[in-house]
N, C-alpha and C. Protein backbone atom coordinates (compact mmCIF):
# COMPACT_ATOMS: atom_id res chain seq x y z
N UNK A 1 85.13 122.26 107.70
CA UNK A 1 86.44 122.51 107.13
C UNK A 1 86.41 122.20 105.64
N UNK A 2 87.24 122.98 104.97
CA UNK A 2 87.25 122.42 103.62
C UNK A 2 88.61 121.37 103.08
N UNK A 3 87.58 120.69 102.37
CA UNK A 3 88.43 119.91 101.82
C UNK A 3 89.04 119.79 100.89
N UNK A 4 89.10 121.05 99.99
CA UNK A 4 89.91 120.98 98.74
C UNK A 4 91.48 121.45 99.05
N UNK A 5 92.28 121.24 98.71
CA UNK A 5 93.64 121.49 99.01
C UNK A 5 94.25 122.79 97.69
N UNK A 6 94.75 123.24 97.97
CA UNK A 6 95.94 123.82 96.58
C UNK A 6 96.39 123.07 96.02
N UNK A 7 96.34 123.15 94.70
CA UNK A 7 97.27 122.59 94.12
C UNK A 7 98.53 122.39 94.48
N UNK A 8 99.72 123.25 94.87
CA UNK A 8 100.29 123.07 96.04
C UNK A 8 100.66 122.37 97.04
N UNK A 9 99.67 122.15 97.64
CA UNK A 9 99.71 121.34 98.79
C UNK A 9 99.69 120.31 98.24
N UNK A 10 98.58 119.38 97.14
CA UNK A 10 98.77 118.39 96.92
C UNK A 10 99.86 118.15 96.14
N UNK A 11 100.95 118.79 95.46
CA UNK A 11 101.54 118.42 95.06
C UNK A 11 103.23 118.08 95.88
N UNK A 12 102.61 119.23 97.33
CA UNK A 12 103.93 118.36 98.14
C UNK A 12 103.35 117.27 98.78
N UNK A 13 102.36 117.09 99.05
CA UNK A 13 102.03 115.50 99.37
C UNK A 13 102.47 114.51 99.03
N UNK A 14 102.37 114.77 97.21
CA UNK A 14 102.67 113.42 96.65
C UNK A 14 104.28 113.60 96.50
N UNK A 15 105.11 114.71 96.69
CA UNK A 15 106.35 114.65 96.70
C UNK A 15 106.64 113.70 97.79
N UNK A 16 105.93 114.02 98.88
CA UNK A 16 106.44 113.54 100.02
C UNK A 16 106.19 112.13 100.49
N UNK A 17 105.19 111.64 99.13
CA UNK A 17 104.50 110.34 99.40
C UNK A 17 105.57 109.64 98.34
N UNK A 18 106.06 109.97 97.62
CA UNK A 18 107.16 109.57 96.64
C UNK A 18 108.05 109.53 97.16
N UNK A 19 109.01 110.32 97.95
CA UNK A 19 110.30 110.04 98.73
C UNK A 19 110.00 109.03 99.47
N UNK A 20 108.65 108.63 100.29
CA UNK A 20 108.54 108.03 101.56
C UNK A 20 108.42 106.28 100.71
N UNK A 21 107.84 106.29 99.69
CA UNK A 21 108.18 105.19 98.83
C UNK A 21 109.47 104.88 98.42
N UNK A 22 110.13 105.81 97.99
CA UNK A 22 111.40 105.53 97.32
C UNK A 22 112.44 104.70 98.63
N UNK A 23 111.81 105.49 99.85
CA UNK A 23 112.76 105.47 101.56
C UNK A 23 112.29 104.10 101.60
N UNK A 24 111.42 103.88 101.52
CA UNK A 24 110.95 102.13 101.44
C UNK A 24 111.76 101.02 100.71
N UNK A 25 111.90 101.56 99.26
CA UNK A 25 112.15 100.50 98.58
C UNK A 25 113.81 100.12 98.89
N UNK A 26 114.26 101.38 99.80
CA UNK A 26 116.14 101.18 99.69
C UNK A 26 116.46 100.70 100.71
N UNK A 27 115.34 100.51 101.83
CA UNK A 27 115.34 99.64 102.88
C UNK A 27 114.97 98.15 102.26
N UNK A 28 113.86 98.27 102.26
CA UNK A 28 114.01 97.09 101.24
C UNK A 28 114.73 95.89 100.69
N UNK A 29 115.33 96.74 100.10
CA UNK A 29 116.78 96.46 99.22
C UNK A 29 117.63 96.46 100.06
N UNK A 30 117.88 97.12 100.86
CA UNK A 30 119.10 96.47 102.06
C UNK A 30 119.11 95.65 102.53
N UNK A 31 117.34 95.12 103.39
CA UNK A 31 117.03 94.10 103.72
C UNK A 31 117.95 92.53 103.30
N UNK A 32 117.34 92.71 101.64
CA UNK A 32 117.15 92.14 100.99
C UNK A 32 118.98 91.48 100.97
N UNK A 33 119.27 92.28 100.65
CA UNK A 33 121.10 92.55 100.65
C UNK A 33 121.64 91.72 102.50
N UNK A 34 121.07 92.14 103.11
CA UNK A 34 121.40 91.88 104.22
C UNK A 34 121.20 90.58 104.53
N UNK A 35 119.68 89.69 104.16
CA UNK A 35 119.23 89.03 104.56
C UNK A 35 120.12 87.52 103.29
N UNK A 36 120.63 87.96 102.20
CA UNK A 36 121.43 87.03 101.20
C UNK A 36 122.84 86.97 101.54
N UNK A 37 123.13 88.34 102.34
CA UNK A 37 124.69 88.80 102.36
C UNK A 37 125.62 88.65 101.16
N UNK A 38 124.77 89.94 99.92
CA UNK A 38 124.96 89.87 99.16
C UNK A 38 125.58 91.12 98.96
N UNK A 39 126.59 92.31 98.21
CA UNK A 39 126.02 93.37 98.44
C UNK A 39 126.97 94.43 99.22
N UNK A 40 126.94 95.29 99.81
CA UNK A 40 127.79 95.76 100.80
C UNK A 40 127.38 94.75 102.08
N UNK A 41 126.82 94.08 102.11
CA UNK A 41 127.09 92.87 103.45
C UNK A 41 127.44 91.20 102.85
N UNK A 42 128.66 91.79 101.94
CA UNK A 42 128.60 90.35 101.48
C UNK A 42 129.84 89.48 102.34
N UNK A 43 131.04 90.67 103.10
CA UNK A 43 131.47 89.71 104.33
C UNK A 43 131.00 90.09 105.50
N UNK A 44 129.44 90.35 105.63
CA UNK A 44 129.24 90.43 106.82
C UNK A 44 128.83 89.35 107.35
N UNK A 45 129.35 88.91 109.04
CA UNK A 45 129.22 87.49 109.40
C UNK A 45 128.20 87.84 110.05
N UNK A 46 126.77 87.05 109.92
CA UNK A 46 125.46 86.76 110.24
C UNK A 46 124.74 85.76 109.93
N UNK A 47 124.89 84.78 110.62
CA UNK A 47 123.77 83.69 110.32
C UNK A 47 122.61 83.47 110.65
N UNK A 48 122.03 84.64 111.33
CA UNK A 48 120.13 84.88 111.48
C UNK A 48 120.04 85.66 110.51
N UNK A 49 118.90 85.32 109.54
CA UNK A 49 118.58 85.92 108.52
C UNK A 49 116.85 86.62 108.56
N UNK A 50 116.62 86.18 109.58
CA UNK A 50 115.82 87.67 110.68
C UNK A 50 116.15 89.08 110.73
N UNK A 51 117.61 89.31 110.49
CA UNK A 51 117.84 90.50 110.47
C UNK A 51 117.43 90.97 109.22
N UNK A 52 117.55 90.95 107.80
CA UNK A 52 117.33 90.77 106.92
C UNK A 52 116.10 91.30 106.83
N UNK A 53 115.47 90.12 107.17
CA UNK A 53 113.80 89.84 107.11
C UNK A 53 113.36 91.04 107.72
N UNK A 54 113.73 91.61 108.76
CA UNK A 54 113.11 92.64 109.95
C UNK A 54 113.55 93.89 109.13
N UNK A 55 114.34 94.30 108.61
CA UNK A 55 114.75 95.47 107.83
C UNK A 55 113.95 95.01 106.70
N UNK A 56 113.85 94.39 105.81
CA UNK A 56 112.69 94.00 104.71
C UNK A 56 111.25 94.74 105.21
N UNK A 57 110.45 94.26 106.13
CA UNK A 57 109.42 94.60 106.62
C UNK A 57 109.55 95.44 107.42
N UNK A 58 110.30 96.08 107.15
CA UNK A 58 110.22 97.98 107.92
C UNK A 58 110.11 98.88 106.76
N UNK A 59 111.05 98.04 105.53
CA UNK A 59 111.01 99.53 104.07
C UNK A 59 109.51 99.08 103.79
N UNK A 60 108.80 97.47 103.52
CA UNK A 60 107.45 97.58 103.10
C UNK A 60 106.67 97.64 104.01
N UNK A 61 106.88 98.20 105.72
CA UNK A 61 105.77 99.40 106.27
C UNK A 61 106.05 100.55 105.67
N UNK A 62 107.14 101.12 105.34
CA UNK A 62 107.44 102.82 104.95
C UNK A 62 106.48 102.67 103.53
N UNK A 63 106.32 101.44 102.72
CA UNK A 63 105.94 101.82 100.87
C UNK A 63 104.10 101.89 101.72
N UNK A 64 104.06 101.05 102.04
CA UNK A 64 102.16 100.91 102.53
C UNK A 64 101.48 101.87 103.45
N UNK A 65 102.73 102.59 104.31
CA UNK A 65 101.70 103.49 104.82
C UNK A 65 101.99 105.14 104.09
N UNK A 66 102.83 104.92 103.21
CA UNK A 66 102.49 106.63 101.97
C UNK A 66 102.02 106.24 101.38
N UNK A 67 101.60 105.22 100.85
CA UNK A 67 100.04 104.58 99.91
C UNK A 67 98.92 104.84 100.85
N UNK A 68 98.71 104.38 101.90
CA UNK A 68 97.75 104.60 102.50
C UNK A 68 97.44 105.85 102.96
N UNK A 69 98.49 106.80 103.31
CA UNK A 69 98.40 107.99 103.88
C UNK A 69 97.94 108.93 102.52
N UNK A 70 98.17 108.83 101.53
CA UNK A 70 97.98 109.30 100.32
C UNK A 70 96.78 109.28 99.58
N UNK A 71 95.99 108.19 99.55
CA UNK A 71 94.98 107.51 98.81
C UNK A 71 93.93 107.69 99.87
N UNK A 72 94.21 107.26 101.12
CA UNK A 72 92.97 107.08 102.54
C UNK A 72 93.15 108.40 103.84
N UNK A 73 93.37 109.38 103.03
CA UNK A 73 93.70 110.36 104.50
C UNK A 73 92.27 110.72 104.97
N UNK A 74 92.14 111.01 106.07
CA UNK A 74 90.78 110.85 106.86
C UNK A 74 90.93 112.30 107.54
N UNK A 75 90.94 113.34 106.54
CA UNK A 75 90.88 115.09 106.92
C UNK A 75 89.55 115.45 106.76
């Protein structure tokens, strides 16, 4: 098989590796928001800050695996 792509193609890749980052970082940031109850959850009543934490480490799986899917694809 070949491995050179279109220009094209790689360039919706990295579109798509850019949204899938960006989808990361606003989880993230919600997390983040969620887990201070700062924010649009600033009267939200929650005193496990697990929730937080668990939405945190879901946007930075979404940023690490379009880095990885991007940089390490195995075609």
């Amino acid at each position: 098989m070949a491995k050179n792509k279109s220009k094209i193609d790689q360039a919706v890749a990295w579109v798509f590796t850019l949204c899938r980052i960006a989808i990361g970082i606003v989880v993230s940031k919600t997390g983040y928001d969620l887990a201070n109850g700062t924010g649009s959850f600033a009267y939200y009543e929650s005193d496990n800050i697990m929730t937080g934490v668990f939405v945190m480490s879901i946007g930075i799986y979404f940023v690490f695996t379009g880095i990885r899917r991007q940089f390490f694809s195995d075609e």
